[in-house]
N, C-alpha and C. Protein backbone atom coordinates (compact mmCIF):
# COMPACT_ATOMS: atom_id res chain seq x y z
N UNK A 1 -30.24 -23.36 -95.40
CA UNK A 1 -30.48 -24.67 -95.98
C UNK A 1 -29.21 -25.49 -95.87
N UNK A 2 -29.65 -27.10 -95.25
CA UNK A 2 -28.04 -27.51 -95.45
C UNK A 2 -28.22 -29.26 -96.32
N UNK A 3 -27.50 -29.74 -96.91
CA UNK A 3 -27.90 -30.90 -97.11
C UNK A 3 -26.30 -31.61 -96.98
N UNK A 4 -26.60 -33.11 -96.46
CA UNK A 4 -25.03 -33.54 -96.70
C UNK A 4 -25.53 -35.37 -97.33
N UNK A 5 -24.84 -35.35 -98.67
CA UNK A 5 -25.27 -36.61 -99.48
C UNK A 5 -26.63 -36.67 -99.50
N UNK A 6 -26.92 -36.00 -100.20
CA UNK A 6 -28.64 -35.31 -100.53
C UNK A 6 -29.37 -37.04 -99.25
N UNK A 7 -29.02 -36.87 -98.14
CA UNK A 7 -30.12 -37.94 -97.31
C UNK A 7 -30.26 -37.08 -96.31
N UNK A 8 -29.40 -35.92 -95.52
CA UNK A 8 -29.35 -35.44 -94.26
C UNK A 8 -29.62 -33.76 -94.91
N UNK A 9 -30.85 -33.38 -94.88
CA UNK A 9 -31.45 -31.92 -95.48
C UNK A 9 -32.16 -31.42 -93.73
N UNK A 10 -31.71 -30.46 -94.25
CA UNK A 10 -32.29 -28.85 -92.96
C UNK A 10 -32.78 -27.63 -93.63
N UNK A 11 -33.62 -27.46 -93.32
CA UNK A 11 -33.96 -25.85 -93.40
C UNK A 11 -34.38 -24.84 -92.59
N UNK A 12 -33.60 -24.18 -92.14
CA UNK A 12 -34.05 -23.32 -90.65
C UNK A 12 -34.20 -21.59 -91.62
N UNK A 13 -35.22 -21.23 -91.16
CA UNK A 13 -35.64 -19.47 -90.72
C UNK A 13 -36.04 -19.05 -89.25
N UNK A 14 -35.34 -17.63 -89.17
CA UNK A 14 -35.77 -16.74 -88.24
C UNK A 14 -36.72 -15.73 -88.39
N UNK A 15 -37.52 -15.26 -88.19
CA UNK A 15 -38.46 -13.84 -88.80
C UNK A 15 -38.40 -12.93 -88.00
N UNK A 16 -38.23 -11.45 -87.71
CA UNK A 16 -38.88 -11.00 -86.84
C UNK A 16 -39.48 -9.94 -87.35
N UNK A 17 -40.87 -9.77 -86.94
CA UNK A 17 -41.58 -8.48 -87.06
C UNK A 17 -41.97 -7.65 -86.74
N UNK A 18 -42.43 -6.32 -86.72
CA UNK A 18 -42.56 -5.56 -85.89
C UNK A 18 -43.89 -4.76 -86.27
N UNK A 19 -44.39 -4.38 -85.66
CA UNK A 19 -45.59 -3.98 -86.01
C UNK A 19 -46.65 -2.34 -84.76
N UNK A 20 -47.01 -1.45 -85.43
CA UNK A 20 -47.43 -0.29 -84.70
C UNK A 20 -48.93 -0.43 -84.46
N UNK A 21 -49.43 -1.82 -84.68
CA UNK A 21 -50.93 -2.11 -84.37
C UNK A 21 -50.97 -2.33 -82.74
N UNK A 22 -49.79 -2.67 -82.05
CA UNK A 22 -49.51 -2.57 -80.91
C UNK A 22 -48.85 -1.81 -79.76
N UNK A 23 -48.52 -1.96 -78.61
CA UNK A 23 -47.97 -0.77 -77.94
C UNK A 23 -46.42 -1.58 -78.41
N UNK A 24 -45.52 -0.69 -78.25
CA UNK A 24 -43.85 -0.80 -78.27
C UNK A 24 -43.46 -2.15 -77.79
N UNK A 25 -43.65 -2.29 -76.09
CA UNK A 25 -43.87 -3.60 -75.48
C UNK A 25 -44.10 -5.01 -75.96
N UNK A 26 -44.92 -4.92 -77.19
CA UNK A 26 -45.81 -5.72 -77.59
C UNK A 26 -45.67 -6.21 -79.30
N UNK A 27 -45.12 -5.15 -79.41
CA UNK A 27 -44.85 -4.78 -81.09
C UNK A 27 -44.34 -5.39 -82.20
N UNK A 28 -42.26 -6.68 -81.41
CA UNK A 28 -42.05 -6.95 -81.96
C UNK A 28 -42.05 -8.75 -81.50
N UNK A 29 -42.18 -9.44 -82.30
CA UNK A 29 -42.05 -11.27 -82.20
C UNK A 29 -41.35 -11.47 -82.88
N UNK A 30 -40.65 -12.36 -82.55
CA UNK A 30 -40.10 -13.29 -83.37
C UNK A 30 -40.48 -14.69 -83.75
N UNK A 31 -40.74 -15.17 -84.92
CA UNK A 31 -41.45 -16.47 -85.75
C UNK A 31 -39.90 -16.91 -86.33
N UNK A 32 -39.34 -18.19 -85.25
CA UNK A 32 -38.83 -19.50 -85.99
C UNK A 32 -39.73 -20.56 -86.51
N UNK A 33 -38.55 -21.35 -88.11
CA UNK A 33 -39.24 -22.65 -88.55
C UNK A 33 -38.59 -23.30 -89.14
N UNK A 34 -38.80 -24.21 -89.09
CA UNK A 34 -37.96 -25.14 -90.00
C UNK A 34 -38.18 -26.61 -90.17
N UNK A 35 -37.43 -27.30 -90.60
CA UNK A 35 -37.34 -28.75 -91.60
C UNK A 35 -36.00 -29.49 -91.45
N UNK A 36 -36.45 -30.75 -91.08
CA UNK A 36 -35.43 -31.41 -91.36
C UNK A 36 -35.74 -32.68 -92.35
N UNK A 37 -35.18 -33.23 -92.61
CA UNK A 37 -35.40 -34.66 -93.39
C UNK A 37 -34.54 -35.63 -93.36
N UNK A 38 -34.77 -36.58 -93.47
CA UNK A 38 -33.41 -38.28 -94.06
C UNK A 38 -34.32 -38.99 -95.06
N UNK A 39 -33.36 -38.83 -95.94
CA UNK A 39 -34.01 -39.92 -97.45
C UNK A 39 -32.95 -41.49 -96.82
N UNK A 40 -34.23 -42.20 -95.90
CA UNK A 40 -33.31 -43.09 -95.67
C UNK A 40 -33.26 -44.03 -97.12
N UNK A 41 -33.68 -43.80 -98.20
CA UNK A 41 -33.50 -45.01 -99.37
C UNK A 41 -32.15 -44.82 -99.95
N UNK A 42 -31.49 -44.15 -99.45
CA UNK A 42 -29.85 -43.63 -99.84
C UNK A 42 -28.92 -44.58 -98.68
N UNK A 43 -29.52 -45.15 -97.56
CA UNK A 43 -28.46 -45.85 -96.85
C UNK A 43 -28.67 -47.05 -97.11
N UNK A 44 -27.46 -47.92 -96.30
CA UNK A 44 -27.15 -49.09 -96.85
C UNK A 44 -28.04 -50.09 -96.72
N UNK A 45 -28.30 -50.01 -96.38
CA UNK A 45 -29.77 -51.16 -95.50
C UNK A 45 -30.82 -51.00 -96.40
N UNK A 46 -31.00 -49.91 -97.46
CA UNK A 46 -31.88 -50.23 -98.60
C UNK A 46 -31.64 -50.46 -99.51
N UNK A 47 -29.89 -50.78 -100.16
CA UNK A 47 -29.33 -51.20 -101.33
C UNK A 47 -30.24 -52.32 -102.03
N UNK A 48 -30.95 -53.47 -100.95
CA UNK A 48 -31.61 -54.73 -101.86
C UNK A 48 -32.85 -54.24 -101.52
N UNK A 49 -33.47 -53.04 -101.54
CA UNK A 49 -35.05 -53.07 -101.53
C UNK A 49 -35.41 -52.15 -102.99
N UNK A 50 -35.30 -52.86 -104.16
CA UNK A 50 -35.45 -52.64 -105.60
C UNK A 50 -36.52 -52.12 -106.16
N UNK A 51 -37.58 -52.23 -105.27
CA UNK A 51 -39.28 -51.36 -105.87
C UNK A 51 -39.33 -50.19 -105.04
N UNK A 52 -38.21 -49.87 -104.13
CA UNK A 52 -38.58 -48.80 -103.28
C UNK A 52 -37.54 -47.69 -103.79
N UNK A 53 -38.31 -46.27 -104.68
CA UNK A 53 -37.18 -45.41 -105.16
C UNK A 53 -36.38 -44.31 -104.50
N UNK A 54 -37.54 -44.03 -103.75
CA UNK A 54 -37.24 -42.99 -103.02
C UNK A 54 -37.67 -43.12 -101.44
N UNK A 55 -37.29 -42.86 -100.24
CA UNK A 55 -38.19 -42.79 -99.33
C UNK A 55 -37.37 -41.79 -98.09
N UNK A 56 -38.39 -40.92 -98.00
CA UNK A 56 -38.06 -39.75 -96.92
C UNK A 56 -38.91 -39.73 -96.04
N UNK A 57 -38.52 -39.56 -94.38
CA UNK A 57 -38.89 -39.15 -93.57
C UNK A 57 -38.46 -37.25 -92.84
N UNK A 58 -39.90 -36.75 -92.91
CA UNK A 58 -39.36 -35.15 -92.42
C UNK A 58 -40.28 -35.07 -90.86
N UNK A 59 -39.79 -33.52 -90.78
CA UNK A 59 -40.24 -33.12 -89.45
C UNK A 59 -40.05 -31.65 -89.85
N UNK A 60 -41.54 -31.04 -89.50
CA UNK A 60 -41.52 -29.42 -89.78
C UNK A 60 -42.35 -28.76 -88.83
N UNK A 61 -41.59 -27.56 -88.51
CA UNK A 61 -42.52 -26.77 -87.53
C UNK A 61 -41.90 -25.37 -87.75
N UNK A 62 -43.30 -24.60 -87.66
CA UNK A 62 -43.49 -23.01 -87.86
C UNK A 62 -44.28 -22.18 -87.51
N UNK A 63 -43.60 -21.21 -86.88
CA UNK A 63 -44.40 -20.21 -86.78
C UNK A 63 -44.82 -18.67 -87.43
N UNK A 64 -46.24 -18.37 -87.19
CA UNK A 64 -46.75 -17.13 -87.85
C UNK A 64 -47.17 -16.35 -86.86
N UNK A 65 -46.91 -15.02 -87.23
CA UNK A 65 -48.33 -14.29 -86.35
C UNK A 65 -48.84 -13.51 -87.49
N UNK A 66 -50.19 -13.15 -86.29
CA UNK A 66 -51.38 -12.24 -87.33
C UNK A 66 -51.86 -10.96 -86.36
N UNK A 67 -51.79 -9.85 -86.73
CA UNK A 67 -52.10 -8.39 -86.78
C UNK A 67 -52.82 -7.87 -87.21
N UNK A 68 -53.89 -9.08 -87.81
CA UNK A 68 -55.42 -8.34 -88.61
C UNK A 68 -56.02 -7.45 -87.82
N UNK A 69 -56.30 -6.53 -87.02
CA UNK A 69 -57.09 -5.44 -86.71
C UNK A 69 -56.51 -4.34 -87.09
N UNK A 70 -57.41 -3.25 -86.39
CA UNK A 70 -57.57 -1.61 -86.86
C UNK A 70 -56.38 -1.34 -86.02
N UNK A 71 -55.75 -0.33 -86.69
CA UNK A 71 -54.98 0.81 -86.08
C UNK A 71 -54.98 1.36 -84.66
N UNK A 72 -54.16 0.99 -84.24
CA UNK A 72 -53.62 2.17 -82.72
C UNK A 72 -55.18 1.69 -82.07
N UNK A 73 -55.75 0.36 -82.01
CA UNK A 73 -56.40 0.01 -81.07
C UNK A 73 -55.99 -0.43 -79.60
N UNK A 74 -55.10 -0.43 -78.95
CA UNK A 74 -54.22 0.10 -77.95
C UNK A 74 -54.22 1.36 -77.37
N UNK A 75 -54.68 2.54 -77.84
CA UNK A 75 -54.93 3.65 -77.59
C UNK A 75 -56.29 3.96 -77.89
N UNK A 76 -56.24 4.97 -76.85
CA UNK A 76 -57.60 5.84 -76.88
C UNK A 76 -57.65 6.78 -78.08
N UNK A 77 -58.98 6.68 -78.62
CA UNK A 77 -59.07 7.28 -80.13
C UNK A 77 -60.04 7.96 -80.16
N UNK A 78 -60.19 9.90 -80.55
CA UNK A 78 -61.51 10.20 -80.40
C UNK A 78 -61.77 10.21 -82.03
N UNK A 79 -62.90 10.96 -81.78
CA UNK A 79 -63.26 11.16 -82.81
C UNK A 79 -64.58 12.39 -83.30
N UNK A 80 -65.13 12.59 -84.24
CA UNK A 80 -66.03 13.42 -84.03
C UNK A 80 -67.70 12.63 -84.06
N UNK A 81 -68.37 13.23 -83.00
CA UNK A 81 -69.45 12.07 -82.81
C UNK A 81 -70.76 13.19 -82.92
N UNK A 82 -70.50 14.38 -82.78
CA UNK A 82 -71.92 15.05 -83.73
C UNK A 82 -71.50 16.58 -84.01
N UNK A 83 -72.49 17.02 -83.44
CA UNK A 83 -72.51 18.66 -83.47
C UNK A 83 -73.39 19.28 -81.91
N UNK A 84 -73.14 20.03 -81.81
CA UNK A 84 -73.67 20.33 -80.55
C UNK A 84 -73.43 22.29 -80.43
N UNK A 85 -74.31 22.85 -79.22
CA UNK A 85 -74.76 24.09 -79.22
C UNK A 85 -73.85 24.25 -78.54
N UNK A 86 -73.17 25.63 -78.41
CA UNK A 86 -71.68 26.17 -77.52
C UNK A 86 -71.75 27.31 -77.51
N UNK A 87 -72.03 28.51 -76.53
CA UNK A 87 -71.60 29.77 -76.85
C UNK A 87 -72.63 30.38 -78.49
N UNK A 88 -73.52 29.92 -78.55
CA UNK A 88 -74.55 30.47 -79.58
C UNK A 88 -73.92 30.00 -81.07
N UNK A 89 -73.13 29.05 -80.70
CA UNK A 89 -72.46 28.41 -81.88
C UNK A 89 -72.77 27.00 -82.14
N UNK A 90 -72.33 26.42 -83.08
CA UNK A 90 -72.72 25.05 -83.54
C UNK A 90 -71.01 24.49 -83.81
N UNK A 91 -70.95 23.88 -82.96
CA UNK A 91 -69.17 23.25 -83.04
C UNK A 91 -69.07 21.09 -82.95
N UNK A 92 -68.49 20.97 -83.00
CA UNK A 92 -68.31 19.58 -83.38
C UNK A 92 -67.94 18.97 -82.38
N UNK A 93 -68.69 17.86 -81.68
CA UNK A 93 -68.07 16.81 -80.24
C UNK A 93 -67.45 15.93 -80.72
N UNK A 94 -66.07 15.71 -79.41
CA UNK A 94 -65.56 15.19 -80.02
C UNK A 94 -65.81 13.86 -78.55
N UNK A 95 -65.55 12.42 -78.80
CA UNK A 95 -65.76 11.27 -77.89
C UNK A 95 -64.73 9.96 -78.19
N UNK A 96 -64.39 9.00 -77.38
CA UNK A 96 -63.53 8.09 -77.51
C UNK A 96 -64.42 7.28 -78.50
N UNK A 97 -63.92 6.89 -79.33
CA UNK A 97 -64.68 5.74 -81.05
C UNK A 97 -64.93 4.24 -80.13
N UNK A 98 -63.74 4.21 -79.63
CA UNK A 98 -63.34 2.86 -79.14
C UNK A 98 -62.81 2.36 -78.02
N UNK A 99 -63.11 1.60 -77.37
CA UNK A 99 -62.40 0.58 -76.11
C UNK A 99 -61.38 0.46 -76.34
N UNK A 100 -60.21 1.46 -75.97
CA UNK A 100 -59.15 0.79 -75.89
C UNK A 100 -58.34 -0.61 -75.07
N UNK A 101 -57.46 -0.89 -75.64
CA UNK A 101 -56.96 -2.16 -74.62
C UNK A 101 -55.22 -2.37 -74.85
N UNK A 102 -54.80 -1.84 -73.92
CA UNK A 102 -53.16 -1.86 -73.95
C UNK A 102 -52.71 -2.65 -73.81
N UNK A 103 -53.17 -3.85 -73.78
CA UNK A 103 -52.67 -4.93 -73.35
C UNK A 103 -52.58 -5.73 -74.37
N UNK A 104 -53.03 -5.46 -75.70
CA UNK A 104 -52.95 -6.03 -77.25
C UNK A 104 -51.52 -7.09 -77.56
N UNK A 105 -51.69 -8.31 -78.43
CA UNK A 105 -50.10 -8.51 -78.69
C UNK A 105 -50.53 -9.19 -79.80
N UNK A 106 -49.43 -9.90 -80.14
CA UNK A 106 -49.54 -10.88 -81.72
C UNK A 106 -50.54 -11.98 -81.18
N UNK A 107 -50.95 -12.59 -82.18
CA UNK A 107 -51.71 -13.71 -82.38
C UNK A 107 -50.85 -14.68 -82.99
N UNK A 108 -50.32 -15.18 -82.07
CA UNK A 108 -49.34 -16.53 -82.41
C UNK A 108 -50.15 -17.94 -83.37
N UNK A 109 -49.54 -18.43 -84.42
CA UNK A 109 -50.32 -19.58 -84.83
C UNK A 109 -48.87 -20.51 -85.16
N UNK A 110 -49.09 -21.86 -84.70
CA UNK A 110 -48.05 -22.78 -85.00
C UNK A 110 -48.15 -24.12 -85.50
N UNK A 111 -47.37 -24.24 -86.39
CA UNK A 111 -47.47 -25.58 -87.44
C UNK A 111 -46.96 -26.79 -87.02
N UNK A 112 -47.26 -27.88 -86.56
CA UNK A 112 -46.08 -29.12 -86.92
C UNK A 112 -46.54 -29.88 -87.52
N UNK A 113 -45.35 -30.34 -88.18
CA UNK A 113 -45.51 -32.11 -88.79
C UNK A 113 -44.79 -32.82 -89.33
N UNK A 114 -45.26 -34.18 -89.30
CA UNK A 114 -44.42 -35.32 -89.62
C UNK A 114 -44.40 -35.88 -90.58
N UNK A 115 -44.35 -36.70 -91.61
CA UNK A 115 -44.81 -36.93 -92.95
C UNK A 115 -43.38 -37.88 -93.64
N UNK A 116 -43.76 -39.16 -93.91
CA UNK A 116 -43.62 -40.22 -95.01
C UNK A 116 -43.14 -40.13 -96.18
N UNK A 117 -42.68 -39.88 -96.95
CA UNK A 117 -42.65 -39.52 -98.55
C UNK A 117 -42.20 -41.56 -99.34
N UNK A 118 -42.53 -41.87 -100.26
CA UNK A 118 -42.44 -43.39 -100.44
C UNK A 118 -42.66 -43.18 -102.37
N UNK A 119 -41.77 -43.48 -103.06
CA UNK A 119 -41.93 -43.18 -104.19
C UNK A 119 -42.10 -45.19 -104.52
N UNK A 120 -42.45 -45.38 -105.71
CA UNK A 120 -41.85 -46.96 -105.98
C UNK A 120 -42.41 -47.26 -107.94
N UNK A 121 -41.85 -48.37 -108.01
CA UNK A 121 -41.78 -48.76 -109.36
C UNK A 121 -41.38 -47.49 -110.57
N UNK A 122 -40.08 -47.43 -110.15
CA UNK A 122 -39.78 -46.22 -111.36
C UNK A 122 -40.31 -45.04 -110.97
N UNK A 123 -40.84 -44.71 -109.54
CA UNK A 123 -41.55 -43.08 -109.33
C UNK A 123 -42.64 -43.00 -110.06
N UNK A 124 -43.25 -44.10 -110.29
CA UNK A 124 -44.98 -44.20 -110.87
C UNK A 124 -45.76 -44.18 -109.82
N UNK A 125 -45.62 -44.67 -108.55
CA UNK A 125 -46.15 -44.37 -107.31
C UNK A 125 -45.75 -43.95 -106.68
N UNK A 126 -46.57 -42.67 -106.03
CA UNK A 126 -45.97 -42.19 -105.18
C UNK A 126 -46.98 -41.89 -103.78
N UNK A 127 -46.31 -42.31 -102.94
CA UNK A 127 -47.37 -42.47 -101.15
C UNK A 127 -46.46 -41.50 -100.39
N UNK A 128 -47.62 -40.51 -99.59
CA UNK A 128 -47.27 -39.38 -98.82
C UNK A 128 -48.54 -39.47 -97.33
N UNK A 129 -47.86 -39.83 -96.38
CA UNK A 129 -48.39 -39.45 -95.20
C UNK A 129 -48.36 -38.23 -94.46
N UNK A 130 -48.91 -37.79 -93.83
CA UNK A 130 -48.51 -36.29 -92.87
C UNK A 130 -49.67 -36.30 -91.56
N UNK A 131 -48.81 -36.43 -90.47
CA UNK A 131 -49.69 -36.22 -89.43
C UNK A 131 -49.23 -34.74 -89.22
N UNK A 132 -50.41 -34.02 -88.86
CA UNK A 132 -50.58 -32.39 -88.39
C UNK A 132 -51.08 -32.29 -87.24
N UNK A 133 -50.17 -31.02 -86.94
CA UNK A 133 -51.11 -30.61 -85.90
C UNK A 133 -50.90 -28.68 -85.66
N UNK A 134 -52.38 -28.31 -85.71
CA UNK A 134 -51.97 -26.65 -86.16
C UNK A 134 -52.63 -25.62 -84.63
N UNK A 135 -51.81 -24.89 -84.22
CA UNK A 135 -52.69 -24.37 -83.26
C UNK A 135 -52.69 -23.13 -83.03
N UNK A 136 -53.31 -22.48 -82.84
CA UNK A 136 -53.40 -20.41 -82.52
C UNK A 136 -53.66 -19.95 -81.18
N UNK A 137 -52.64 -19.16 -80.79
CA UNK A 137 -53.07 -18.63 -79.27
C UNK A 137 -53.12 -17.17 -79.23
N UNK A 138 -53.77 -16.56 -78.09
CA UNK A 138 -53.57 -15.39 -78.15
C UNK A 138 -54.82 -14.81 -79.59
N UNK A 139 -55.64 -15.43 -79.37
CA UNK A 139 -57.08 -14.93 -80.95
C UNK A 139 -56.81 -13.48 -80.95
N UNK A 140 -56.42 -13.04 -81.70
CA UNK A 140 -57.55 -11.14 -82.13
C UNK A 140 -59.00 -11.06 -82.12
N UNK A 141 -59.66 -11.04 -80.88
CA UNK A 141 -61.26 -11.54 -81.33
C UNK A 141 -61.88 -9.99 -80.72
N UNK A 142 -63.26 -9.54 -81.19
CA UNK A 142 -64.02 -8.78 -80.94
C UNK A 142 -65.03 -9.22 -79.71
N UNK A 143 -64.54 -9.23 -78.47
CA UNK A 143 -65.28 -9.16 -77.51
C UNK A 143 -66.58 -8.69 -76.67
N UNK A 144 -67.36 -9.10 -76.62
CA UNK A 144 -68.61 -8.35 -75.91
C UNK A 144 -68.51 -8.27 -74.34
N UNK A 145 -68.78 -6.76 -74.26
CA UNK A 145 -68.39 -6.34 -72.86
C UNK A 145 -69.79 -5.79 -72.33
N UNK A 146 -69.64 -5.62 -71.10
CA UNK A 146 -70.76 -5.19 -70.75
C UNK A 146 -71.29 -3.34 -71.19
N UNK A 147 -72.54 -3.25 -71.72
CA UNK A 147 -72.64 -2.20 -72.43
C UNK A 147 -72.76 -0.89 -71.30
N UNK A 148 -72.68 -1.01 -69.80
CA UNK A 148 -72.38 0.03 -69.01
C UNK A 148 -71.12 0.44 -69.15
N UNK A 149 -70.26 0.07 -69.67
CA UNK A 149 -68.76 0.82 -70.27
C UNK A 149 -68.96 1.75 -71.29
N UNK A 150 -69.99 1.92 -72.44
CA UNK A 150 -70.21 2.87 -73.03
C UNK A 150 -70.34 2.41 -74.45
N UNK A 151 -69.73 1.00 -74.42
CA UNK A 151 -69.34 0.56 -75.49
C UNK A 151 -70.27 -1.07 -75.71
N UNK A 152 -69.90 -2.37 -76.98
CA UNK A 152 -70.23 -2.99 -76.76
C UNK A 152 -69.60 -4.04 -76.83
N UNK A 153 -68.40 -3.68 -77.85
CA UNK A 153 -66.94 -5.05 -77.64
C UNK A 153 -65.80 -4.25 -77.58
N UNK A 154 -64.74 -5.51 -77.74
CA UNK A 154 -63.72 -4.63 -77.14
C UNK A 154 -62.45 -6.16 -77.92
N UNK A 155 -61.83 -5.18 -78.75
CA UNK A 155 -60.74 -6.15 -79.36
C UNK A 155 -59.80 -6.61 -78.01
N UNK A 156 -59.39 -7.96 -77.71
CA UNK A 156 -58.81 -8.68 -76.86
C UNK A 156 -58.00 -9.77 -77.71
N UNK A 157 -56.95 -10.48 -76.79
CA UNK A 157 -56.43 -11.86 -76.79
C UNK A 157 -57.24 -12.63 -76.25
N UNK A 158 -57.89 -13.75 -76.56
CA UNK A 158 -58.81 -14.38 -76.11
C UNK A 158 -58.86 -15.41 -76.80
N UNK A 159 -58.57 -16.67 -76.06
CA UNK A 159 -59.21 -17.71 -77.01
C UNK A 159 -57.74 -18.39 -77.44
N UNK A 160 -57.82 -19.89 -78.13
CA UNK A 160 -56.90 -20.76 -78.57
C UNK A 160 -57.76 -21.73 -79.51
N UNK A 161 -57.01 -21.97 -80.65
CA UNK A 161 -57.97 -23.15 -81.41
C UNK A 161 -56.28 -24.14 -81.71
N UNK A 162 -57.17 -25.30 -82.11
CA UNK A 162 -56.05 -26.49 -82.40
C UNK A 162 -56.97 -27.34 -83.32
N UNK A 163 -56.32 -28.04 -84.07
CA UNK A 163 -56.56 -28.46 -85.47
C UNK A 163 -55.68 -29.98 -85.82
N UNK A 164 -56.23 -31.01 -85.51
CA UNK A 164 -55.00 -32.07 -85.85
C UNK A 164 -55.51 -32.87 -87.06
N UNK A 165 -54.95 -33.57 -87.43
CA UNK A 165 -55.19 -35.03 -88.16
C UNK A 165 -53.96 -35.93 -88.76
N UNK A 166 -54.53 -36.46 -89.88
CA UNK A 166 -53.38 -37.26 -90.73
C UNK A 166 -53.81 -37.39 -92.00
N UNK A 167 -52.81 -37.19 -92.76
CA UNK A 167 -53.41 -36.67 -94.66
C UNK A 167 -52.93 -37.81 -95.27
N UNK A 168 -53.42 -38.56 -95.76
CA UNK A 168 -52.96 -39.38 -96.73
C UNK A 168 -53.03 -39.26 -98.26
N UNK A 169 -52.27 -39.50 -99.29
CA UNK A 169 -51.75 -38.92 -100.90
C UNK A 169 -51.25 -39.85 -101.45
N UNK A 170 -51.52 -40.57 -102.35
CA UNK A 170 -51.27 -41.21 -103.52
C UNK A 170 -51.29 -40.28 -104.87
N UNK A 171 -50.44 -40.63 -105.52
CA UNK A 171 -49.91 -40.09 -106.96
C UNK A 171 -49.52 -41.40 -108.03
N UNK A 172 -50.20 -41.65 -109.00
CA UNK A 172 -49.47 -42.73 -109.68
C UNK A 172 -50.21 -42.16 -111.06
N UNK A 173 -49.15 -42.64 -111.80
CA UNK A 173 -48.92 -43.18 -113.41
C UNK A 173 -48.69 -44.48 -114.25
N UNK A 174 -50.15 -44.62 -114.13
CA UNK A 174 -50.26 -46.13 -114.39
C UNK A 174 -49.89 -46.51 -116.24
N UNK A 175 -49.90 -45.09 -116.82
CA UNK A 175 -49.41 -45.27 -118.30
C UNK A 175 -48.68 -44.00 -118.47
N UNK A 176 -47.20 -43.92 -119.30
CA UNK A 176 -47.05 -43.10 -119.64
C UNK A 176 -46.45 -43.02 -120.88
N UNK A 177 -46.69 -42.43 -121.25
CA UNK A 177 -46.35 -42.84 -123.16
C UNK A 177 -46.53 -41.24 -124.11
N UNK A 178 -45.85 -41.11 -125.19
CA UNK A 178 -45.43 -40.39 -125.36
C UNK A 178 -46.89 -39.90 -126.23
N UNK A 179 -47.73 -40.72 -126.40
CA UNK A 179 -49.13 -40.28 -127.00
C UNK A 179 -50.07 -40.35 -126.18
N UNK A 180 -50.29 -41.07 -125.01
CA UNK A 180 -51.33 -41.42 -124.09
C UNK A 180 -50.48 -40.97 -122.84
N UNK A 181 -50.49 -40.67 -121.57
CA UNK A 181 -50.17 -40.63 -120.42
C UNK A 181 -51.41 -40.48 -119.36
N UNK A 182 -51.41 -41.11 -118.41
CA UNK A 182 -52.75 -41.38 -117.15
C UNK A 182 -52.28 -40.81 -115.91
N UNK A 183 -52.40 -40.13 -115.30
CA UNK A 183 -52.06 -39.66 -114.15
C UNK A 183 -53.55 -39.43 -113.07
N UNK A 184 -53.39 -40.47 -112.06
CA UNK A 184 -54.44 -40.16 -111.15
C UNK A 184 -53.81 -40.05 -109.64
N UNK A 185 -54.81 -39.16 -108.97
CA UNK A 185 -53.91 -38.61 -107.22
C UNK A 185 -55.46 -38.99 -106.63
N UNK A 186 -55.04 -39.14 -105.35
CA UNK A 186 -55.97 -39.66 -104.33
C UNK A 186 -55.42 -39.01 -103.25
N UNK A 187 -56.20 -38.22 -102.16
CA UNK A 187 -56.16 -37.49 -101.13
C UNK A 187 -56.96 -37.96 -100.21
């Protein structure tokens, strides 16, 4: 975190994770993110703008990943799939559970955005913009394969989604008093 004359703010992270839902190769990512900001209502050029209390402009971007599936799906996995006759005996078969796929990795998802902050009249109003934009690559999805493989899906990377818009937020306190206070937000 850095700030210099609370107008010039940063916040940077590194992550890295590691994870055995994948092969070695594949295992570990690293997720940067961070923030910056300028409260330009602290420079000089807003000394005569008197209804305006606060006002920040940021910029944020981050990343996640996701590892939601089963175990050591990367590898071949048996398992026991009945009973069966052997030598005048009754012993237990054993068969692959699952499609493996070695080729498994993280499911990257990434954040940005931009966003307004505008306080005014004493911080009784307060206006917040944010344009977004969110996107995932690399899906964890359950695939349908053709059922002459033995099987009928097959966990893969597959797929990308993206997500944008612009949020708009009002906050005001149109009374505040030490017996009555009004607080209404608009989204």
């Amino acid at each position: 975190n850095y700030g210099f004359d609370d107008k010039s703010l940063a916040t940077f992270n590194l992550r890295a994770d590691r994870t055995s839902k994948f092969p070695s190769e594949n295992g570990t990512l690293v997720f940067p993110s961070g923030s910056v900001a300028w409260r330009f209502s602290r420079e000089a050029f807003m000394e005569n703008v008197s209804f305006i209390n606060d006002a920040k402009l940021r910029f944020g971007y981050g990343a996640v990943g996701n590892n939601r599936i089963g175990d050591l799906l990367y590898r071949q996995l048996y398992g026991v799939t009945g009973q069966y006759a052997f030598n005048h005996a009754i012993v237990p078969g054993f068969a692959p559970t699952a499609l493996s796929n070695p080729n498994l990795r993280w499911e990257k998802n990434i954040t940005r955005n931009l966003g307004l902050d505008l306080s005014f009249l004493q911080n009784r109003i307060q206006f917040t913009v944010d344009a977004y934009k969110n996107s995932a690559n690399d899906l964890l999805l359950a695939v349908q394969i053709p059922s002459t493989t033995g099987y009928t899906t097959q966990i893969q990377n597959i797929g990308s989604t993206s997500n944008r818009g612009i949020e708009f937020q009002i906050n005001a306190t149109p009374i505040q008093g030490k017996e009555f206070s009004w607080n209404s937000n608009f989204n």
